[in-house]
Protein backbone atom coordinates (compact mmCIF):
# COMPACT_ATOMS: atom_id res chain seq x y z
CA UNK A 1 14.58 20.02 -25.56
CA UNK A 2 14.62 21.38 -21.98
CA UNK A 3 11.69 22.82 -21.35
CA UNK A 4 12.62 25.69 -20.46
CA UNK A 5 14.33 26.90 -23.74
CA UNK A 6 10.86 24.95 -25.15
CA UNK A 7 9.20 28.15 -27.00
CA UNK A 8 5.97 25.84 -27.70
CA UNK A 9 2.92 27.81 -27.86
CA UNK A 10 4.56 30.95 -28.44
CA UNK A 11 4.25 34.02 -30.54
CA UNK A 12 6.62 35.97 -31.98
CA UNK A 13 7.44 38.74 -34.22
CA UNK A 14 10.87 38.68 -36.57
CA UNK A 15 11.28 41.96 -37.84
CA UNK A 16 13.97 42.26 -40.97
CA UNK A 17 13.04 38.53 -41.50
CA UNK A 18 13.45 38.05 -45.25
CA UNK A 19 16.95 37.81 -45.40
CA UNK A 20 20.43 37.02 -43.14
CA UNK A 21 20.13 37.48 -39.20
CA UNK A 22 16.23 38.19 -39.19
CA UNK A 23 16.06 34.67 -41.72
CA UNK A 24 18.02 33.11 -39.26
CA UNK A 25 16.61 33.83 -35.91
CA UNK A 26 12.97 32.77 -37.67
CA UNK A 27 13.98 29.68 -38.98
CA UNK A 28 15.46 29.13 -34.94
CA UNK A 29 12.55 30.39 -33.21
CA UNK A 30 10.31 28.32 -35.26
CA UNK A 31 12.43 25.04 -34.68
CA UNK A 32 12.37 26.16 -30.93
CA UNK A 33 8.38 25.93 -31.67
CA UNK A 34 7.52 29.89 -31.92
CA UNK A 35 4.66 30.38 -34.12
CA UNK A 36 5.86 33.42 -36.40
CA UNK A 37 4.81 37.14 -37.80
CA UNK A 38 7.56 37.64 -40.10
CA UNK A 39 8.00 41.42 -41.31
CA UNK A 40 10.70 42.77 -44.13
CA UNK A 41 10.02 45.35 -46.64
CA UNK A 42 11.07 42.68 -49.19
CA UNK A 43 7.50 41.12 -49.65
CA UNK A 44 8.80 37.94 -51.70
CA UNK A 45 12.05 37.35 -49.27
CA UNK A 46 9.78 37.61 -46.22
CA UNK A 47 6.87 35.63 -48.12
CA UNK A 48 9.90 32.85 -48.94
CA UNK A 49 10.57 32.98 -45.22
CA UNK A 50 7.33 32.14 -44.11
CA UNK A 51 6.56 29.59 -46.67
CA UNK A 52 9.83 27.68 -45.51
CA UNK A 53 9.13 27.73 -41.96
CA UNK A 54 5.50 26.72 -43.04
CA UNK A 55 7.02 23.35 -45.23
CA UNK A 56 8.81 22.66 -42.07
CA UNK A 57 5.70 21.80 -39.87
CA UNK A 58 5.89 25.47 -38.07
CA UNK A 59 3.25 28.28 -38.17
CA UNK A 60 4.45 31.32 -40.04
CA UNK A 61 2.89 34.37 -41.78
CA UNK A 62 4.06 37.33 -43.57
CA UNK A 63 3.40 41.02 -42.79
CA UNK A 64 5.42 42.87 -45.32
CA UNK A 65 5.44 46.55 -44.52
CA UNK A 66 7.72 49.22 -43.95
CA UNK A 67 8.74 48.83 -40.33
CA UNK A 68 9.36 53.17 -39.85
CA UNK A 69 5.72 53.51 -40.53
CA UNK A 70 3.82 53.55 -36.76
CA UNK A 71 0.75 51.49 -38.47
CA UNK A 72 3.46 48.38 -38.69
CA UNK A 73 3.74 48.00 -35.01
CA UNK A 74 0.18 47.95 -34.74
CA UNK A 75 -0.27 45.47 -38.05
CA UNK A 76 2.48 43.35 -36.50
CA UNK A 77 1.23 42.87 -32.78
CA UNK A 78 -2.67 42.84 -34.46
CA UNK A 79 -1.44 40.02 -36.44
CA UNK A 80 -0.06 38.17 -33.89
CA UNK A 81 -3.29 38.05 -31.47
CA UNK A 82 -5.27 37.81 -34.39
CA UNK A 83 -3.66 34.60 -35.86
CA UNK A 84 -2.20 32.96 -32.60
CA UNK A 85 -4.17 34.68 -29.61
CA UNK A 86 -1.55 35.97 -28.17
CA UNK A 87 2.41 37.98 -28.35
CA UNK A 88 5.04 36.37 -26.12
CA UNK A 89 8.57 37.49 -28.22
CA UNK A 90 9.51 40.67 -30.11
CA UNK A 91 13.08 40.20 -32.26
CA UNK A 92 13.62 43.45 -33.57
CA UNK A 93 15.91 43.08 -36.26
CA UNK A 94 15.28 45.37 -39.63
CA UNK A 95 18.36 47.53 -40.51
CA UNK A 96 19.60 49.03 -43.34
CA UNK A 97 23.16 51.05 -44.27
CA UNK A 98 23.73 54.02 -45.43
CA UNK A 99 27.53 54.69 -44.59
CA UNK A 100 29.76 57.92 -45.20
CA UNK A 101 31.69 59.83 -43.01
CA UNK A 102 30.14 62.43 -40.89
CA UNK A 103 31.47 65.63 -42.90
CA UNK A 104 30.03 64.22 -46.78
CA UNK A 105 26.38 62.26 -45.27
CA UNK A 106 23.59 63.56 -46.34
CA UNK A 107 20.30 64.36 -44.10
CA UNK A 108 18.60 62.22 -46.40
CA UNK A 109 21.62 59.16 -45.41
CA UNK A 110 21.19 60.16 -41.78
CA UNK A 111 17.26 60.01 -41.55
CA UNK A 112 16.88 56.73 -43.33
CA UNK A 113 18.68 54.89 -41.01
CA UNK A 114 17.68 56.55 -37.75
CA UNK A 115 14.26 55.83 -39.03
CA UNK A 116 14.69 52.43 -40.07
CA UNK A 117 16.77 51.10 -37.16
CA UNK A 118 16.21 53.51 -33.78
CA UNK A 119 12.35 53.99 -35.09
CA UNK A 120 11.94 50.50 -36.26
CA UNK A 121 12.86 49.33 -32.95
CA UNK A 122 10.84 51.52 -31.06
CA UNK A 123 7.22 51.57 -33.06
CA UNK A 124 7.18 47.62 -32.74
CA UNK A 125 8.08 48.00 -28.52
CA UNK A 126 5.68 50.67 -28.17
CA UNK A 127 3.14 48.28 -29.44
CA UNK A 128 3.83 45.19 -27.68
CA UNK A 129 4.81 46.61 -24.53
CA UNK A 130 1.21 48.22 -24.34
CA UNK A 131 -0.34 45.28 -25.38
CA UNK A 132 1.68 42.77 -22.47
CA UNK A 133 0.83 45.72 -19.86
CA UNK A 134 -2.78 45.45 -20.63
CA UNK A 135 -2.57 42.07 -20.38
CA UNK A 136 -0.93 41.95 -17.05
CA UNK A 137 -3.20 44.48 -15.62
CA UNK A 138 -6.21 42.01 -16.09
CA UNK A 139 -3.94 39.18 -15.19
CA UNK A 140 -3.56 41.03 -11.81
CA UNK A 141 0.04 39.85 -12.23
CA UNK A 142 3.57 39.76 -14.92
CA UNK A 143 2.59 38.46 -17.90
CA UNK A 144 5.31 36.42 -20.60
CA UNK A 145 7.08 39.05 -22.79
CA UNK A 146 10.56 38.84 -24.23
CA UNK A 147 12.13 41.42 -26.51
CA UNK A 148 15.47 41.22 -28.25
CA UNK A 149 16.79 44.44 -29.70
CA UNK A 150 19.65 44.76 -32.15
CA UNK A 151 22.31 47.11 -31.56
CA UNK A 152 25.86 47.05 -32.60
CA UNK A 153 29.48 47.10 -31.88
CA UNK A 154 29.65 50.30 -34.06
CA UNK A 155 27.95 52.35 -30.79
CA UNK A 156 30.97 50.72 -28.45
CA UNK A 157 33.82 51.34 -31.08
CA UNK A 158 32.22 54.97 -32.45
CA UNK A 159 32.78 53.58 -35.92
CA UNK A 160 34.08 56.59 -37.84
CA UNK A 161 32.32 55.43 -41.41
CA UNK A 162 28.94 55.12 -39.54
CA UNK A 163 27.99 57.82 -37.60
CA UNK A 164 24.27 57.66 -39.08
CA UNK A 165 24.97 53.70 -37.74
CA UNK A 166 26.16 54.39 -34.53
CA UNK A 167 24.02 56.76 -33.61
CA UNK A 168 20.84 54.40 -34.08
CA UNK A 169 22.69 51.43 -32.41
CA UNK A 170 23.52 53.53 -29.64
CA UNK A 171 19.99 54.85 -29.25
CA UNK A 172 18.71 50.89 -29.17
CA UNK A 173 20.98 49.89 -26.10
CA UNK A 174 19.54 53.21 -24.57
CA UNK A 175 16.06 52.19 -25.32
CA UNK A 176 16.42 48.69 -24.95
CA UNK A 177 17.72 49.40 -21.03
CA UNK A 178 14.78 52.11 -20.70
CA UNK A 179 12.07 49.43 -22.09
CA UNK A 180 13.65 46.91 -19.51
CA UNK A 181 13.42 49.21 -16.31
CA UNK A 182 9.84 50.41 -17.75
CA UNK A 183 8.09 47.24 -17.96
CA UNK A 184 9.98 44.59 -16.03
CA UNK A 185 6.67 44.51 -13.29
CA UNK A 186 4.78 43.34 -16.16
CA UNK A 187 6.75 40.47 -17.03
CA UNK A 188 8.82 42.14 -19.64
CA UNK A 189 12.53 41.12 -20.61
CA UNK A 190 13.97 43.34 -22.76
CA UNK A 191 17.65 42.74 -23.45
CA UNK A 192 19.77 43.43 -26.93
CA UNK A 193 22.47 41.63 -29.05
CA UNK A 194 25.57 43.43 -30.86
CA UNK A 195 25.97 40.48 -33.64
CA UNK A 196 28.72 39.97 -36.05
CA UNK A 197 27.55 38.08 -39.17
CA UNK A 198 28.75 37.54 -42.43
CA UNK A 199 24.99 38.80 -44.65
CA UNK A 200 24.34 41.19 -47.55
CA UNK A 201 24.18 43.92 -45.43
CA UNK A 202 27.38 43.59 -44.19
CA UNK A 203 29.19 41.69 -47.50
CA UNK A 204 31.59 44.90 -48.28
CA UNK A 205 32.68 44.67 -44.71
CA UNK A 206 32.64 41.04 -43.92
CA UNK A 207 33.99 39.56 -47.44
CA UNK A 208 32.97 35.71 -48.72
CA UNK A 209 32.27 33.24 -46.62
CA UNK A 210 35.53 30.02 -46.25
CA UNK A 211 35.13 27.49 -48.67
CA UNK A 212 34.90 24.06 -47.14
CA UNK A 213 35.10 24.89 -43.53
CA UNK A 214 32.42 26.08 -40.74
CA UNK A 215 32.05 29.78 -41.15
CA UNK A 216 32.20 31.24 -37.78
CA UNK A 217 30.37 34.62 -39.36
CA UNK A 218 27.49 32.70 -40.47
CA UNK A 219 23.72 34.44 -38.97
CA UNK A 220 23.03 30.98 -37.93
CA UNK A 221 25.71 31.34 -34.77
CA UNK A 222 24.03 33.92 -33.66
CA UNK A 223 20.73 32.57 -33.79
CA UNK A 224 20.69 30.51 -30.71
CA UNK A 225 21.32 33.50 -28.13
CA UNK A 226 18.31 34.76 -29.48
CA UNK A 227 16.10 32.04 -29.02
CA UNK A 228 17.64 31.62 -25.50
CA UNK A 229 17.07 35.34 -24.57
CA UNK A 230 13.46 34.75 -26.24
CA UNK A 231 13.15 31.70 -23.61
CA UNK A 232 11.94 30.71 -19.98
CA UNK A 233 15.00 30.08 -19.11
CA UNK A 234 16.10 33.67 -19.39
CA UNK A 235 13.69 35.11 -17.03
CA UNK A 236 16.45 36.50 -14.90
CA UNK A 237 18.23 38.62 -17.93
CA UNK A 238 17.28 41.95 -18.38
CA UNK A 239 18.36 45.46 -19.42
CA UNK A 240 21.31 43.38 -20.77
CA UNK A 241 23.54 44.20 -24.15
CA UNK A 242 25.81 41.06 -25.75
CA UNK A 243 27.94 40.80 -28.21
CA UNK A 244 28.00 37.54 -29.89
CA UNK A 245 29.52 36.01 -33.08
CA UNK A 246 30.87 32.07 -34.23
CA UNK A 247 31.21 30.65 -30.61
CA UNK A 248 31.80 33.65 -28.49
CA UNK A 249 29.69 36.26 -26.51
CA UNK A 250 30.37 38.24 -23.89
CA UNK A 251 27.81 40.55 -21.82
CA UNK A 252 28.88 44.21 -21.54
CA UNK A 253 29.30 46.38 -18.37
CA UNK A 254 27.53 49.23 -17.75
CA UNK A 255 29.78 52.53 -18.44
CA UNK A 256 31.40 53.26 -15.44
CA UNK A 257 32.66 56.62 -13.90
CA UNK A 258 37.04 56.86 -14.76
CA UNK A 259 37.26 59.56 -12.32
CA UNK A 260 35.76 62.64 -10.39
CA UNK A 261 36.51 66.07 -9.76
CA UNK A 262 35.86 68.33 -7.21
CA UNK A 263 36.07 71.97 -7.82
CA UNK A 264 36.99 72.62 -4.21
CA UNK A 265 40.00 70.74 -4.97
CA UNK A 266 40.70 73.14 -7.74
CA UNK A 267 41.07 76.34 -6.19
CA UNK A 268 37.49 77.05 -6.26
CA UNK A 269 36.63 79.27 -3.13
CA UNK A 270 32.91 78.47 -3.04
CA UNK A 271 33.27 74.61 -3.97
CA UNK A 272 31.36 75.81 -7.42
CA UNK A 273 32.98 75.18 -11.10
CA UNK A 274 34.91 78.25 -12.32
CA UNK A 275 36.60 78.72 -15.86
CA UNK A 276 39.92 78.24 -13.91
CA UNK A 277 39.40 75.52 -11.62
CA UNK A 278 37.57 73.68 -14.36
CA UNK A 279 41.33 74.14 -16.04
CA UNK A 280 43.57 73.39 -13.38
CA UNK A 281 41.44 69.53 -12.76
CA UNK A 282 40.97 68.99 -16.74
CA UNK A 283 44.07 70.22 -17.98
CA UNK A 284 46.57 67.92 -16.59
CA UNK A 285 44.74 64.75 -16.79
CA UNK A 286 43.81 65.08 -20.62
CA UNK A 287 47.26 65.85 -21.83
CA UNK A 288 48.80 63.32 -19.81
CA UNK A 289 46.14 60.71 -21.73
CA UNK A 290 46.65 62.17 -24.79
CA UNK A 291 50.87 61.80 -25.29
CA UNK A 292 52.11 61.68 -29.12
CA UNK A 293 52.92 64.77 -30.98
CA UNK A 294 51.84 68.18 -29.52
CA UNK A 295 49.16 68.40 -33.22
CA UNK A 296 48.21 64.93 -33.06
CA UNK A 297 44.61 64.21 -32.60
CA UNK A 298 44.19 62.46 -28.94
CA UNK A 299 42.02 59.07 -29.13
CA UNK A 300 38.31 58.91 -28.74
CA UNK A 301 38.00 58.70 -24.89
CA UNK A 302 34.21 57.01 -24.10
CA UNK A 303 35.11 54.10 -27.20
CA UNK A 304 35.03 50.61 -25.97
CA UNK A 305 37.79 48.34 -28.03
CA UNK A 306 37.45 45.29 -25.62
CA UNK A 307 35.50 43.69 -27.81
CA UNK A 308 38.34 43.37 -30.83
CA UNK A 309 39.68 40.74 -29.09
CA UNK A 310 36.84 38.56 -29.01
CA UNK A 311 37.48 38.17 -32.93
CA UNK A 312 40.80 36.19 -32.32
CA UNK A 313 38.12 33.52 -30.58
CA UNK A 314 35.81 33.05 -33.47
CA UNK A 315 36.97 30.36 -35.71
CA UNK A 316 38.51 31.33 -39.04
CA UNK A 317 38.73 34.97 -38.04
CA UNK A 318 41.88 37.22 -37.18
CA UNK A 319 41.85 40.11 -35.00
C-alpha cells in the first residue's frame, strides 16, 4: 500500500459501526491499519464489529452508547487516547429514520433524528476538534486530524418524505464546511460523503440486493472514499461534500448565485427595496420559470437533481 493512503498507527472513531456503512468503513479503516473505537447503540452489533476486526489481526474496541448524549463524545475521544495515545480520524456515521411527510410527523419523529444525526455529528466534532487544537497548540504547529461527516442526497434533492432527514443532512454539510474553515490551522480536514447503499436502514427504499452479480449498492463501495478522505494523501481536501455509490462519485459545487437584482433597476427612487419594485424584478422572472397550468404548483427552485444521473453509472442500477 502507498504510503500515503497507509493509516498505520492511527486512531479512529466509527460512529454507527455495528451495522451497514459504519460496519463497512471499520472493517476498511482497520485493513488500511486504523486502530478502532467503534460506537452503535446496538451493544452486541458493535461488540460483533470489534471482535471481527480484532480476529483479523487489527485493534478494535467497543464503546456502545447513545451517540445524542454529549458524555459519548467525550467517552469516545477518552477512549481513543486512553487505549491508543492518540485521535487521528473521526467517521461520523450513526443515523436513524423516521420518515413521514412534513404535514402528519410528529415532534417526537422530528427530534429523534435531528438529535441522532445533526447532534450525533456535532457532540463527537466538538470533542475531537478540541482535543487536536490542544494538541497543536503544544505542538506549536497543525497536528493530523481527519473527519468524515455523513450527509445525504436527501438535503440536495429536498426529499419530500424526509423533511426530519433533510433537514439533519443539510445541517451536516453546513457544519461539516464550518468545522473545516474553523480548524483547518490546526491540521484539521473535515470533509463529508452523501452515500448511496443498499443497508437496513435504507432496505424499504433500496430493495434486495442482485443475486449472482456485484451489487453496485453494497456499503463496501463506499468504503474506500472514506478511508482515502481519512488518509495522508488527502491533505489537500477540505470543506468538501461527495456523493459516492458502486463506482461513481462526484464532488459538489458550492451553491452559486442564479441571478441579482437591483432595486434601482426596478423603479426604486432611492436604490432601496420597495413592495413594488420588489414586484416588478420578482414577478416576471418566477412566472416565466414556473410555465404549466396557471394552479399548478411551480418546482422546488434551490433542489439539486444533477446527481440522478449518476445512478445510470452504477452497475445494475437504472436512473
Amino acid at each position: 500500500m502507498d504510503d500515503a493512503l497507509s493509516l498505520d498507527g492511527r486512531a479512529a472513531i466509527v460512529t454507527g459501526a455495528g451495522n451497514g456503512l459504519g460496519r463497512a468503513e471499520a472493517l476498511a479503516l482497520a485493513a488500511a491499519g486504523a486502530r478502532l473505537v467503534l460506537n452503535d447503540l446496538a451493544a452486541d452489533d458493535v461488540h460483533a464489529v470489534a471482535d471481527e476486526i480484532v480476529a483479523g489481526g487489527g485493534q478494535a474496541v467497543a464503546v456502545p452508547a447513545d451517540i445524542g448524549e454529549w458524555p459519548t463524545g467525550q467517552q469516545l475521544v477518552a477512549a481513543a487516547v486512553d487505549r491508543y495515545g492518540r485521535l487521528d480520524i473521526l467517521v461520523n456515521n450513526a443515523g436513524v429514520l423516521r420518515d413521514r411527510m412534513v404535514f402528519t410527523m410528529s415532534s417526537g419523529e422530528w427530534d429523534l433524528v435531528l438529535r441522532v444525526h445533526l447532534r450525533g455529528h456535532f457532540v463527537t466534532t466538538r470533542f475531537a476538534t478540541a482535543h487536536w487544537r490542544e494538541q497543536s497548540k503544544a505542538a506549536g504547529g497543525p497536528v493530523y486530524g481527519r473527519i468524515v461527516n455523513t450527509s445525504s442526497e436527501a438535503f440536495l434533492l429536498g426529499s419530500a418524505g424526509q423533511p426530519n432527514y433533510a433537514a439533519a443532512k443539510a445541517g451536516i454539510a453546513a457544519l461539516t464546511v464550518t468545522t473545516a474553515r474553523s480548524c483547518g490551522r490546526y491540521g484539521v480536514r473535515a470533509n463529508a460523503i452523501c452515500p448511496r447503499a443498499r443497508t437496513a436502514m435504507t432496505a424499504g427504499l433500496m430493495g434486495t440486493a442482485p443475486e449472482g452479480a456485484v451489487d453496485p449498492l453494497a456499503p463496501e463501495h463506499v468504503a474506500p472514499l472514506v478511508v482515502y478522505l481519512a488518509s495522508p494523501a488527502a491533505a489537500g481536501v477540505n470543506g468538501e461534500v461527495f456523493v459516492v455509490h458502486g463506482g461513481v462519485a462526484a464532488v459538489m459545487e458550492p451553491p452559486r448565485i442564479r441571478a441579482t437584482f437591483l432595486a434601482a433597476e426596478h423603479g426604486s427612487a432611492d436604490g432601496m427595496w420597495t413592495l413594488d419594485s420588489v414586484h416588478r424584478a420578482l414577478g416576471p422572472v418566477f412566472a416565466e420559470s414556473a410555465g404549466g397550468p396557471p394552479d399548478a404548483a411551480p418546482p422546488a427552485g434551490f433542489a439539486c437533481e444533477d446527481t440522478l444521473a449518476l445512478a445510470t453509472q452504477t452497475i445494475g442500477f437504472g436512473g
